[in-house]
C-alpha atoms as a PDB file:
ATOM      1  CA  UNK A   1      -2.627  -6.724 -60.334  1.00  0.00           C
ATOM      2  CA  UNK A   2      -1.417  -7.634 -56.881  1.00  0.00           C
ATOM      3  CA  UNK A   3      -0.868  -4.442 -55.783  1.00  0.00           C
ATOM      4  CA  UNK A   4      -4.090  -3.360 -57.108  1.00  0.00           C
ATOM      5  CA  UNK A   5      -5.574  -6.220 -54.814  1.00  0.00           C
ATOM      6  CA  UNK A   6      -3.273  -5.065 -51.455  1.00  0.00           C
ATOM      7  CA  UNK A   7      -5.019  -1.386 -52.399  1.00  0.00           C
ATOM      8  CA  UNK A   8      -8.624  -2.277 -52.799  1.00  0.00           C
ATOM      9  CA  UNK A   9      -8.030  -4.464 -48.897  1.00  0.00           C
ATOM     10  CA  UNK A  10      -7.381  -1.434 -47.223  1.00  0.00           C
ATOM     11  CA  UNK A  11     -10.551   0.143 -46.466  1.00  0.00           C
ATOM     12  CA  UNK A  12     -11.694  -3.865 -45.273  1.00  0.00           C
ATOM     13  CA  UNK A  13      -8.552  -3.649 -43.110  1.00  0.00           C
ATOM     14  CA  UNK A  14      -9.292  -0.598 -41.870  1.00  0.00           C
ATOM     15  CA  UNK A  15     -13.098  -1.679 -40.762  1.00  0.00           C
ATOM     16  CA  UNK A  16     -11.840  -4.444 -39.196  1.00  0.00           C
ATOM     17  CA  UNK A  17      -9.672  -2.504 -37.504  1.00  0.00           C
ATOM     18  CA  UNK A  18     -11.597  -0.149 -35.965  1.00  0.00           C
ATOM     19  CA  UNK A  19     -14.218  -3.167 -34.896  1.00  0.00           C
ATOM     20  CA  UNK A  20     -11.701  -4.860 -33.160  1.00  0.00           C
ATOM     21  CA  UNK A  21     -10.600  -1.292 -31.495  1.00  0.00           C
ATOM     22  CA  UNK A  22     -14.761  -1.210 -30.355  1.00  0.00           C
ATOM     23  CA  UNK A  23     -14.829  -4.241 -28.919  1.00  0.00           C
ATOM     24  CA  UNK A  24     -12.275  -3.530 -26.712  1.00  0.00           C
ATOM     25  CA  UNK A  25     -13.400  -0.159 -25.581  1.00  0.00           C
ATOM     26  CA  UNK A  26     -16.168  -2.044 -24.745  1.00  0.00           C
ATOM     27  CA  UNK A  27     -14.714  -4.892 -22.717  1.00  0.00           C
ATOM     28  CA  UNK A  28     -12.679  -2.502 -20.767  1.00  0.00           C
ATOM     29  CA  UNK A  29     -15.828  -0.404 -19.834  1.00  0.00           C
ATOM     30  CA  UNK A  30     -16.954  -3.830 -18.727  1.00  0.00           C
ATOM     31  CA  UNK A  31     -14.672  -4.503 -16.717  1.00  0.00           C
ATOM     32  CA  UNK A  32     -14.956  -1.442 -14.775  1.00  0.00           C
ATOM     33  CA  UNK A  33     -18.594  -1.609 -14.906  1.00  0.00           C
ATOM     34  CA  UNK A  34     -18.371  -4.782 -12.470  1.00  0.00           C
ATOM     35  CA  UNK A  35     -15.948  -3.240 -10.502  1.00  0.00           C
ATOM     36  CA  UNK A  36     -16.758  -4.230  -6.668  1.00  0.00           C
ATOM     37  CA  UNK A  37     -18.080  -0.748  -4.868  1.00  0.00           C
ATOM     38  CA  UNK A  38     -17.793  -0.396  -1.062  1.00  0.00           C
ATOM     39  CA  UNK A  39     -21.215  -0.213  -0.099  1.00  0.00           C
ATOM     40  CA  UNK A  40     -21.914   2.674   2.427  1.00  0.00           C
ATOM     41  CA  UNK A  41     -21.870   1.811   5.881  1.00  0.00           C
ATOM     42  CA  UNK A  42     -22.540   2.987   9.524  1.00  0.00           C
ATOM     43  CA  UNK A  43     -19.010   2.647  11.267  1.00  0.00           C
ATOM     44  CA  UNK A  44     -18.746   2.849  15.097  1.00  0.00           C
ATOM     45  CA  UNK A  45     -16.298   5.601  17.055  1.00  0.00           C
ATOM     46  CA  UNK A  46     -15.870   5.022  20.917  1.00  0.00           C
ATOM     47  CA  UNK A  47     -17.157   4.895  23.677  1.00  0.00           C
ATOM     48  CA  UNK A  48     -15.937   7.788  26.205  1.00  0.00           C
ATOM     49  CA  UNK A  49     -18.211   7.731  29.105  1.00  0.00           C
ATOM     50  CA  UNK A  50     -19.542  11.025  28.998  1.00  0.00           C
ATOM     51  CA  UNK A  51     -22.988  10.350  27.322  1.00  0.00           C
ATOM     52  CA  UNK A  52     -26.645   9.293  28.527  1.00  0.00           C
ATOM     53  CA  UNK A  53     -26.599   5.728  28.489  1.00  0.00           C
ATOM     54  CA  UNK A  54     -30.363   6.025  28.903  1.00  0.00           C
ATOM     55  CA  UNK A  55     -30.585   6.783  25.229  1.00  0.00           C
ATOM     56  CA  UNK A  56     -28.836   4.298  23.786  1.00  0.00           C
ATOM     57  CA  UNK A  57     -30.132   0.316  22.788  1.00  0.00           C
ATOM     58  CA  UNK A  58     -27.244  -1.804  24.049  1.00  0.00           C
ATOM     59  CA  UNK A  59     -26.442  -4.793  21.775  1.00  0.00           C
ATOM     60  CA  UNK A  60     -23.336  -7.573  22.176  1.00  0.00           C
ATOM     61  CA  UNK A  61     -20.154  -6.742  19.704  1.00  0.00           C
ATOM     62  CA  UNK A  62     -19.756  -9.918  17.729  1.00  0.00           C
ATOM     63  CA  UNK A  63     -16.211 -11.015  16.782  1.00  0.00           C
ATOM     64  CA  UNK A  64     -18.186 -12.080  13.318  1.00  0.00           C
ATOM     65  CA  UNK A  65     -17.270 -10.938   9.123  1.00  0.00           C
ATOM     66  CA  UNK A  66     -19.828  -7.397   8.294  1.00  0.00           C
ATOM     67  CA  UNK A  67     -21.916  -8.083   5.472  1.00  0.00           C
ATOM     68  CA  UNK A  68     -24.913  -6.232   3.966  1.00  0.00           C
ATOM     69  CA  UNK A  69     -27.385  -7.371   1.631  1.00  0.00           C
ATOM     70  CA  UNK A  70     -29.351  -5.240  -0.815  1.00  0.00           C
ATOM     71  CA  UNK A  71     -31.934  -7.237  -1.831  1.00  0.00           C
ATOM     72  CA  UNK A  72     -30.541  -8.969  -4.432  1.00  0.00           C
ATOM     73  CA  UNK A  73     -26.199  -9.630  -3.674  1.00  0.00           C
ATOM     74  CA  UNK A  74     -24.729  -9.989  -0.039  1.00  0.00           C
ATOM     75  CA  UNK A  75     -21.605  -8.258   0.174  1.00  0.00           C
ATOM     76  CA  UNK A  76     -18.449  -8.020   2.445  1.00  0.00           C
ATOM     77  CA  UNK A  77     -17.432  -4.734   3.527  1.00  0.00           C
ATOM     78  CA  UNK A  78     -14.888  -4.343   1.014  1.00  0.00           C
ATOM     79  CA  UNK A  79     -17.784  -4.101  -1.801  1.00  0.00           C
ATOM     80  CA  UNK A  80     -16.846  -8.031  -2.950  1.00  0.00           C
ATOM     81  CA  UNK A  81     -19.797 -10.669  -3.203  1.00  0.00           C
ATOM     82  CA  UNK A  82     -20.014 -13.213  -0.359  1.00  0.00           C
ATOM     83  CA  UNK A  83     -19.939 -16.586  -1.738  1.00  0.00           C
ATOM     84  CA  UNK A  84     -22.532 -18.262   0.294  1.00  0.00           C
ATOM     85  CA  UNK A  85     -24.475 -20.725  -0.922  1.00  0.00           C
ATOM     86  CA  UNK A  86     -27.817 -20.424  -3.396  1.00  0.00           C
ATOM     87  CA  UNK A  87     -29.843 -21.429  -0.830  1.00  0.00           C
ATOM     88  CA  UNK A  88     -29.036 -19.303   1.884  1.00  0.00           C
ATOM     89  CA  UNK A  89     -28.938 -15.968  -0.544  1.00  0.00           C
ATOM     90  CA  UNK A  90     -32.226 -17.210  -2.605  1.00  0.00           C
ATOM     91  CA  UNK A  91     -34.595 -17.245   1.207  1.00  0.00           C
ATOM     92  CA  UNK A  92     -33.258 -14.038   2.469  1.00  0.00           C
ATOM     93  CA  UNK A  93     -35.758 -10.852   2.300  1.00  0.00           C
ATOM     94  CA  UNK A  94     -36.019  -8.188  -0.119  1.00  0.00           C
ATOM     95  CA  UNK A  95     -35.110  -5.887   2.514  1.00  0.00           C
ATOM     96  CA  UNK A  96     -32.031  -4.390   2.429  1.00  0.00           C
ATOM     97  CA  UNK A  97     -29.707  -5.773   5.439  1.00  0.00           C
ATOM     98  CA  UNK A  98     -26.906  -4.935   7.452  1.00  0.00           C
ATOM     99  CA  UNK A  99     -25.226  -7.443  10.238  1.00  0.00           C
ATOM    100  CA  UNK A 100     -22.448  -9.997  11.097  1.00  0.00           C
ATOM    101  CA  UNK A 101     -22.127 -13.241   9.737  1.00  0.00           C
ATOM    102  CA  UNK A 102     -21.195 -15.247  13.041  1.00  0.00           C
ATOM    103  CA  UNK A 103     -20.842 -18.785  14.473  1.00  0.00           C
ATOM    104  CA  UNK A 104     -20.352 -18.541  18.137  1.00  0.00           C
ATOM    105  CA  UNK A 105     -17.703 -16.514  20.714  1.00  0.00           C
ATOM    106  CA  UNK A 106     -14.305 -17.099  20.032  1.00  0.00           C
ATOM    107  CA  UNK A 107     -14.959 -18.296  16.542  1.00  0.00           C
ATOM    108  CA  UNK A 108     -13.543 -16.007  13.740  1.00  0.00           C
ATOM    109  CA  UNK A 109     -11.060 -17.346  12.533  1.00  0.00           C
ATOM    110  CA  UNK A 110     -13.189 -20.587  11.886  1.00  0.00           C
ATOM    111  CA  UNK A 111     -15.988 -18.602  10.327  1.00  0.00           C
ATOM    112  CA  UNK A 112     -13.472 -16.142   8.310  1.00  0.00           C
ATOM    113  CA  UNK A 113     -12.050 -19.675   6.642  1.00  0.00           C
ATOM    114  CA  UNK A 114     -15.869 -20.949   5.538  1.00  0.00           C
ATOM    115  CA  UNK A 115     -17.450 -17.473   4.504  1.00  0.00           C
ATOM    116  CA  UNK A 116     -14.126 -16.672   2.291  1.00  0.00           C
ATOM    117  CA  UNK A 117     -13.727 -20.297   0.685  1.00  0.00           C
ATOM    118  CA  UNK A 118     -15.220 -20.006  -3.192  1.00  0.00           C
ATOM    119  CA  UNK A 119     -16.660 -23.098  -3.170  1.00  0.00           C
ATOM    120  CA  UNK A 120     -19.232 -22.582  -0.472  1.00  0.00           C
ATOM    121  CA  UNK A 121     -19.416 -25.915   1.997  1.00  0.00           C
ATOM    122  CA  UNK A 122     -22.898 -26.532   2.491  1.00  0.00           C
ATOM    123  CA  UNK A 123     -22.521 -28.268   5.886  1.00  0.00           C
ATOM    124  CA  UNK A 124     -20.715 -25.613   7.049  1.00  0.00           C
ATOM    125  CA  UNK A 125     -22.437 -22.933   6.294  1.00  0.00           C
ATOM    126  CA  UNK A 126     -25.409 -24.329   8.247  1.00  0.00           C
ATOM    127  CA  UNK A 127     -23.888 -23.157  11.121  1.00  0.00           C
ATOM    128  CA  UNK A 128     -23.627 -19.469  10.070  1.00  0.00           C
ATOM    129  CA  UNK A 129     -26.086 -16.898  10.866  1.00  0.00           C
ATOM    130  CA  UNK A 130     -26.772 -13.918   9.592  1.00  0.00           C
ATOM    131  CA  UNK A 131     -27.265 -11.531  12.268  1.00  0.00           C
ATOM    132  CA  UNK A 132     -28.392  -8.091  11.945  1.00  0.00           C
ATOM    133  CA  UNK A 133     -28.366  -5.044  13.640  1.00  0.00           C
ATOM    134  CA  UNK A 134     -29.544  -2.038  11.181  1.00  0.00           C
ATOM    135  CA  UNK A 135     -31.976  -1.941   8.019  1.00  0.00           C
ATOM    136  CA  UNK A 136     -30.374   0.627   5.464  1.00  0.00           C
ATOM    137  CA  UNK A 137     -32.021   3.183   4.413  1.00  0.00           C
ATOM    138  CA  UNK A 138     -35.123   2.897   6.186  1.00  0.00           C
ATOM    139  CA  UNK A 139     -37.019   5.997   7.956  1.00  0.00           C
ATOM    140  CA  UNK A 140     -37.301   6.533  11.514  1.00  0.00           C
ATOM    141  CA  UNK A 141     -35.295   6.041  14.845  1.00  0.00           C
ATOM    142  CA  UNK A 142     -33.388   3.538  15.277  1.00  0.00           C
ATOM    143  CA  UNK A 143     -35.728   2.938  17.777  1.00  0.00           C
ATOM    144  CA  UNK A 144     -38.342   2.338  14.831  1.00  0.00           C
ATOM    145  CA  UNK A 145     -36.000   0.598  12.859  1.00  0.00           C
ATOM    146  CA  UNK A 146     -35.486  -2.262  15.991  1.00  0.00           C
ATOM    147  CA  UNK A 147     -39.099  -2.924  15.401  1.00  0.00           C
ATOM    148  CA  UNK A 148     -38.769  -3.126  11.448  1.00  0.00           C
ATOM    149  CA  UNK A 149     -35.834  -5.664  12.349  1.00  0.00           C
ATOM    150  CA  UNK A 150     -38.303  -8.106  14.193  1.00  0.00           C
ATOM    151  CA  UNK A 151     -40.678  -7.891  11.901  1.00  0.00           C
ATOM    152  CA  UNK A 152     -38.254  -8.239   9.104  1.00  0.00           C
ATOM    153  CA  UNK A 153     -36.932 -11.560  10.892  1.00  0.00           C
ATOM    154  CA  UNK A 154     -40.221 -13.102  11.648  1.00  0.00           C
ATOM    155  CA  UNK A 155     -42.068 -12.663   8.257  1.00  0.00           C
ATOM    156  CA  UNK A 156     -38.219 -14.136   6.676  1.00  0.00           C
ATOM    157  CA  UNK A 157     -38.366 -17.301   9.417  1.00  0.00           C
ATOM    158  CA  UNK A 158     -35.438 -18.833   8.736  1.00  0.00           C
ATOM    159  CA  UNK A 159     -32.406 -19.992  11.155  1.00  0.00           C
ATOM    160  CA  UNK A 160     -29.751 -18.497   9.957  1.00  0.00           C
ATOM    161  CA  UNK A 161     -31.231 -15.141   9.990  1.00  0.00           C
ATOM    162  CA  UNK A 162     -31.671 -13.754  13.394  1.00  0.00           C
ATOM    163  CA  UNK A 163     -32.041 -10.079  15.147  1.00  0.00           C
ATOM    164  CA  UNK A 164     -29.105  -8.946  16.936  1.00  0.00           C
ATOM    165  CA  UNK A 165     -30.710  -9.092  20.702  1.00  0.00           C
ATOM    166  CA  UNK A 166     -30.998  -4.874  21.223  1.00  0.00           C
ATOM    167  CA  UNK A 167     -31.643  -4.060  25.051  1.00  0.00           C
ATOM    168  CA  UNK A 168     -31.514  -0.942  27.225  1.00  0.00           C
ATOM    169  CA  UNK A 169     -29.420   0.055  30.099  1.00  0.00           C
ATOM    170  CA  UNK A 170     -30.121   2.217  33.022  1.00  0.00           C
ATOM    171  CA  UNK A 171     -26.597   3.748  33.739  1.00  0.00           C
ATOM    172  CA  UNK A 172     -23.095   3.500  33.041  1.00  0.00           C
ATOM    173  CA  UNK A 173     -22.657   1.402  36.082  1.00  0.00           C
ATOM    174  CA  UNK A 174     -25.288  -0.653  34.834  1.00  0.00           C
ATOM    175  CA  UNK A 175     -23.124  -0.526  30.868  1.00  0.00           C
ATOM    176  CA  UNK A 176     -19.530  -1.700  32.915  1.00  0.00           C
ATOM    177  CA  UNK A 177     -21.459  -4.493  35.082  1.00  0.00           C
ATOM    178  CA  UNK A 178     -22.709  -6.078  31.508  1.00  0.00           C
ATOM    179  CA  UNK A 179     -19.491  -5.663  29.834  1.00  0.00           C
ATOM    180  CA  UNK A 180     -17.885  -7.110  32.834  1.00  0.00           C
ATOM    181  CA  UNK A 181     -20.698 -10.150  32.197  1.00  0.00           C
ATOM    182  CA  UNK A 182     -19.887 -10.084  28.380  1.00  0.00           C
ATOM    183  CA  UNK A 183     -15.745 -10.391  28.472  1.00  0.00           C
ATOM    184  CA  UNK A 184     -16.168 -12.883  31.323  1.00  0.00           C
ATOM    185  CA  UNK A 185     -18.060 -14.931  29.193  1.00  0.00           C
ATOM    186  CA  UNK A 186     -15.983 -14.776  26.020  1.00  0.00           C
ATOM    187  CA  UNK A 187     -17.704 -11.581  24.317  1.00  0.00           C
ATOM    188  CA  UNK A 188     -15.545  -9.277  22.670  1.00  0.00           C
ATOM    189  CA  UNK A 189     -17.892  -5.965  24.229  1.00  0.00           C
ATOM    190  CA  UNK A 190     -20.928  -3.897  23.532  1.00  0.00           C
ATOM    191  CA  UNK A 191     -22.566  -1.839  21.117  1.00  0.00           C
ATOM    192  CA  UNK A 192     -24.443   1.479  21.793  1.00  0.00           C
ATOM    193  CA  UNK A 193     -26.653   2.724  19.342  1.00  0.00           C
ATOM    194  CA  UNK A 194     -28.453   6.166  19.830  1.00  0.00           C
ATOM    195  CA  UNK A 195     -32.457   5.621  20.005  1.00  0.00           C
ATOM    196  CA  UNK A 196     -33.319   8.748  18.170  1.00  0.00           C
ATOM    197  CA  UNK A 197     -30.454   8.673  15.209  1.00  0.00           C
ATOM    198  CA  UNK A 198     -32.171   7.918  11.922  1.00  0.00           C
ATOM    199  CA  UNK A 199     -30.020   6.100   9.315  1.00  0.00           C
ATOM    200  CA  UNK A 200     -27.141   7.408   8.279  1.00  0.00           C
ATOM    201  CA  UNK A 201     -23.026   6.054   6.861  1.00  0.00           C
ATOM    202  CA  UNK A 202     -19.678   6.648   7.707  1.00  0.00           C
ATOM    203  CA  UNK A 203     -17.962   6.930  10.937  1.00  0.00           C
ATOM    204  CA  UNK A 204     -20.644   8.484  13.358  1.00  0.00           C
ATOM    205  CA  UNK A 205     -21.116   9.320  17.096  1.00  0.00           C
ATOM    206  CA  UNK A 206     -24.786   7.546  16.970  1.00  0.00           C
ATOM    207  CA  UNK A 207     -23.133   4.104  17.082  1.00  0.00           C
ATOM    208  CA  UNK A 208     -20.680   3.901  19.981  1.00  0.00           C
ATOM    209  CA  UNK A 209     -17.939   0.228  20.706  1.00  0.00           C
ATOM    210  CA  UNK A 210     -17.292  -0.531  24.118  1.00  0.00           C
ATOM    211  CA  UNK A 211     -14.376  -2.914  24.968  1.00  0.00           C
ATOM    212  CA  UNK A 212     -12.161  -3.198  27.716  1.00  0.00           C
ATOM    213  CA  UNK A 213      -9.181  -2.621  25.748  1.00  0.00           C
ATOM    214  CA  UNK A 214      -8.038  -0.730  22.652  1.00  0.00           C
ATOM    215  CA  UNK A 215      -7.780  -2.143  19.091  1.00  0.00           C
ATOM    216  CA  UNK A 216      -6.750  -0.539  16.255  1.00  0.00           C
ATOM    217  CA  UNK A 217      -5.477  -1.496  12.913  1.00  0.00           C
ATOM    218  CA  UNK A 218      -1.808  -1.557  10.977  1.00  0.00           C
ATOM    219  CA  UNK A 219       0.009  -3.721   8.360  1.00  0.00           C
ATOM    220  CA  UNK A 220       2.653  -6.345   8.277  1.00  0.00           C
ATOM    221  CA  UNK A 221       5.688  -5.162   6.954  1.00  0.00           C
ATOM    222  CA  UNK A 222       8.670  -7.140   7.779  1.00  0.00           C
ATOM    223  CA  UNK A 223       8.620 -10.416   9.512  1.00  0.00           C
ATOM    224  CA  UNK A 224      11.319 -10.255  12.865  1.00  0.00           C
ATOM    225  CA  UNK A 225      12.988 -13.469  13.140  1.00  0.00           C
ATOM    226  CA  UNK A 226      12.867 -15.775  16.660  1.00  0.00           C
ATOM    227  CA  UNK A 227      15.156 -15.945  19.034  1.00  0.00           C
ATOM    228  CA  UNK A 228      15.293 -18.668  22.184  1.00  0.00           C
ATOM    229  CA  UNK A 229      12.434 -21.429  21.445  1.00  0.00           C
ATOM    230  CA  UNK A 230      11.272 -19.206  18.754  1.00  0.00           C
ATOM    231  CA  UNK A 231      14.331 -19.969  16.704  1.00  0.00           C
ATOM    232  CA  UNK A 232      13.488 -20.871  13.223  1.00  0.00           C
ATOM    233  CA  UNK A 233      10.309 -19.663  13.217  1.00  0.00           C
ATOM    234  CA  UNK A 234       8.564 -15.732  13.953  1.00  0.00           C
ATOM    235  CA  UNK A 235       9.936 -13.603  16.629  1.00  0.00           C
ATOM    236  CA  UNK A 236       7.287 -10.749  15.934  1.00  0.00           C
ATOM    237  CA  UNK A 237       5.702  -8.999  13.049  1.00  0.00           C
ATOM    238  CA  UNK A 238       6.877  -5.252  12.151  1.00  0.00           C
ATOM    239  CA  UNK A 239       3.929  -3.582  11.937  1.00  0.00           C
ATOM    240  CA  UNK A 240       3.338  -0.111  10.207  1.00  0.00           C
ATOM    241  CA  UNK A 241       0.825   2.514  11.390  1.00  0.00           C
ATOM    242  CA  UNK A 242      -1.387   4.490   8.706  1.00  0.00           C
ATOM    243  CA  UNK A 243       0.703   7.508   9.144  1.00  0.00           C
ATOM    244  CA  UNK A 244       4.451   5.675   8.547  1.00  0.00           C
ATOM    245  CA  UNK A 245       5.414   4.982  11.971  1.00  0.00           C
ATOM    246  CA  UNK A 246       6.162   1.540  13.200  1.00  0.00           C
ATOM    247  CA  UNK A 247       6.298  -0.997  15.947  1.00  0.00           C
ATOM    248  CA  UNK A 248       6.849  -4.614  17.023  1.00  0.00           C
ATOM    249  CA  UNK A 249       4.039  -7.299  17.464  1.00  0.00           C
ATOM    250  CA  UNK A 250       4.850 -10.335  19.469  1.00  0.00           C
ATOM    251  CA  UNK A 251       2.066 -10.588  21.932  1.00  0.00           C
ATOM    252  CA  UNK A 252      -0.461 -12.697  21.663  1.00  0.00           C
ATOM    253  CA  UNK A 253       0.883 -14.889  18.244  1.00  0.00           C
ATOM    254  CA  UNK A 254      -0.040 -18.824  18.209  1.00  0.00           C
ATOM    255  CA  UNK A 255       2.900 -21.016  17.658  1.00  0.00           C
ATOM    256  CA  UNK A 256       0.873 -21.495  14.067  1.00  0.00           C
ATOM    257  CA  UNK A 257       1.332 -17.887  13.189  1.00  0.00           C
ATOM    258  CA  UNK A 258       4.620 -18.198  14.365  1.00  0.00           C
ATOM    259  CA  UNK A 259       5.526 -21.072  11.833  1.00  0.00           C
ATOM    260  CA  UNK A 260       2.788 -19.544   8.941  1.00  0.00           C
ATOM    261  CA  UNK A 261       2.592 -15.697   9.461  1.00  0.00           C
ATOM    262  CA  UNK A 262       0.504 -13.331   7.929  1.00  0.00           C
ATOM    263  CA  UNK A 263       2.109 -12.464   4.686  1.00  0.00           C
ATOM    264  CA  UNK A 264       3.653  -9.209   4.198  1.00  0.00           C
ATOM    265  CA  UNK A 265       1.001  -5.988   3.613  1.00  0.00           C
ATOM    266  CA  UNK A 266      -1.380  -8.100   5.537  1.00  0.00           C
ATOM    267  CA  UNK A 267      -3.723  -5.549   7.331  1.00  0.00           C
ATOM    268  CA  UNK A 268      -3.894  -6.652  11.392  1.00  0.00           C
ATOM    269  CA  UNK A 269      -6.210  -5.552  14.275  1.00  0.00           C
ATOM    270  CA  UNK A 270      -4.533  -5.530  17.800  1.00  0.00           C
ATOM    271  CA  UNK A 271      -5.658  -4.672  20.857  1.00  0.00           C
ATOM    272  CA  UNK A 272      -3.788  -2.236  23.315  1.00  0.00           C
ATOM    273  CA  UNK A 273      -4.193  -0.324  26.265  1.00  0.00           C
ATOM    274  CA  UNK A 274      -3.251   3.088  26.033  1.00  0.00           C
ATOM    275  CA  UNK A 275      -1.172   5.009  23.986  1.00  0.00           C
ATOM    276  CA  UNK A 276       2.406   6.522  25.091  1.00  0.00           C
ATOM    277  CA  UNK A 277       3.162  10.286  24.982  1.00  0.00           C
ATOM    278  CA  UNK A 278       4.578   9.793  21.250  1.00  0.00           C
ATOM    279  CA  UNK A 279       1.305   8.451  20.321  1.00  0.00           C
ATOM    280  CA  UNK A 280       2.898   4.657  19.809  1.00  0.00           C
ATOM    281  CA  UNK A 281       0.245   1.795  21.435  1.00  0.00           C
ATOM    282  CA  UNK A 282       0.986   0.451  24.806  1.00  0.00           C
ATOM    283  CA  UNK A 283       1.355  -3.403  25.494  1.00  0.00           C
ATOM    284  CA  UNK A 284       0.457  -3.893  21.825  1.00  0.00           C
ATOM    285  CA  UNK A 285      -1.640  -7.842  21.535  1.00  0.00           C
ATOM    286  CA  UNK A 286      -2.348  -9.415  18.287  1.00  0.00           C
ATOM    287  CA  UNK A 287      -6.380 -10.457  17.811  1.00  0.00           C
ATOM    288  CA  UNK A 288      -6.753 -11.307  14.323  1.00  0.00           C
ATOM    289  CA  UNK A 289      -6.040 -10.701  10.425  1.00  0.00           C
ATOM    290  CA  UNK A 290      -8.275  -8.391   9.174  1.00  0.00           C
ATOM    291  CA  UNK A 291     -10.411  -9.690   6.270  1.00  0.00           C
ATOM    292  CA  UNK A 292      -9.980  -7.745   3.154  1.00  0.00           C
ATOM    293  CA  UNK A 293     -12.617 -10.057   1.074  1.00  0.00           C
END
């Protein structure tokens, strides 16, 4: 009789089975459903000094975080949400949005700590704005799409959301006196953004960084020890290039990175000022983590 019992549970077993085997097909294609995705995104090349300035709407290059909002979820640029508080994501437009989130000159690393905390700090976060400098998507010029921006800003009226100034410049004389003016005054440089490009993503010749210096990006991979009044804490930071090589950071780290580096695999952006006949970067100068959020 037992056995005749264990027989007749089978087929129950076997329901149950395949239920359980459903539901977690079914989690695991929800979990890749709300998978972050890197949203699509104008990125800027360099400038090279062989264009028409003339043509171009000149705007400051904040040291800020990028993050674009389409319509409904702002987003940093690696495709994760920004956890800003309900208030400031509940009054911001319909309109899809692309800018910096930025305190003041010389202030990233203070922003990078509020806009990454998950617990948003309300206070803080009143002193963030939102400033943008493209509309994705839209039609037109950019030229067109500088007046959408206005518009976009005014109807919105609110404080933290602002237009990213956009101005024009006779010459390049006229683009290296304002840079000069910029740096001086604790900008990081300039953006050029072609009048007549319409909208478009990826790395492209329309939008145009001008800096006096170099920067480029590689990761942590060892940390060097200190030598002298360094000893006990970091001498420099082995750094490794996208294509395998590597070189030594020391320039330009705080005593605080010194004691608390960046932990290894950490991707860095650091300035330089040419590069060497082998291609390695020239009086090398740490600026700043980069934020993978």
């Amino acid at each position: 009789m037992a056995a005749d019992n264990r027989r007749s549970d089978r087929p129950l077993r076997s329901v149950v089975g395949m239920l359980f085997a459903l539901l977690a097909l079914a989690a695991s294609t929800l979990t890749l459903a709300v998978e972050p995705l890197t949203p699509a995104l104008i990125l800027a090349e360099r400038y090279r000094g062989d264009i028409d300035v003339s043509r171009y709407w000149v705007s400051e290059k904040l040291d800020g975080v990028r993050a674009s909002w389409d319509g409904k979820n702002l987003r940093f640029r690696s495709g994760n949400p920004v956890p800003a508080p309900k208030w400031f994501l509940d009054a911001l437009p319909s309109q899809p949005l692309d800018g910096e989130l930025w305190l003041e000159r010389g202030s990233f690393d203070r922003l990078s700590s509020i806009v990454r905390r998950q617990s948003p700090d309300d206070t803080e976060w009143r002193r963030v704005r939102y400033m943008i400098f493209e509309l994705p998507n839209a039609s037109g010029s950019f030229t067109a799409r500088v007046e959408q921006i206005r518009a976009v800003i005014a109807a919105a009226n609110l404080p933290w959301l602002q237009a990213i100034p956009q101005f024009r410049l006779s010459d390049a004389a006229a683009l290296q006196k304002k840079l000069h003016d910029i740096v001086h005054s604790g900008g990081e440089g300039l953006m050029l953004h072609r009048d007549d490009a319409a909208y478009e993503t990826g790395r492209s010749s329309a939008l145009l960084k001008v800096t006096p210096w170099l920067d480029a990006e590689a990761r942590v991979v060892a940390h060097l020890p200190g030598k002298g009044k360094y000893i006990g804490m970091l001498g420099a930071l082995r750094m490794e290039l996208p294509d395998g090589r590597r070189f030594s950071l020391g320039s330009g780290l705080t005593d605080a990175l010194r004691r608390k580096p960046p932990p290894l695999g950490t991707l860095i952006t650091y300035r330089y000022r040419e590069l060497t006949q082998n291609g390695m970067p020239r009086f090398p100068r740490y600026l700043r983590v980069r934020d993978e959020l």
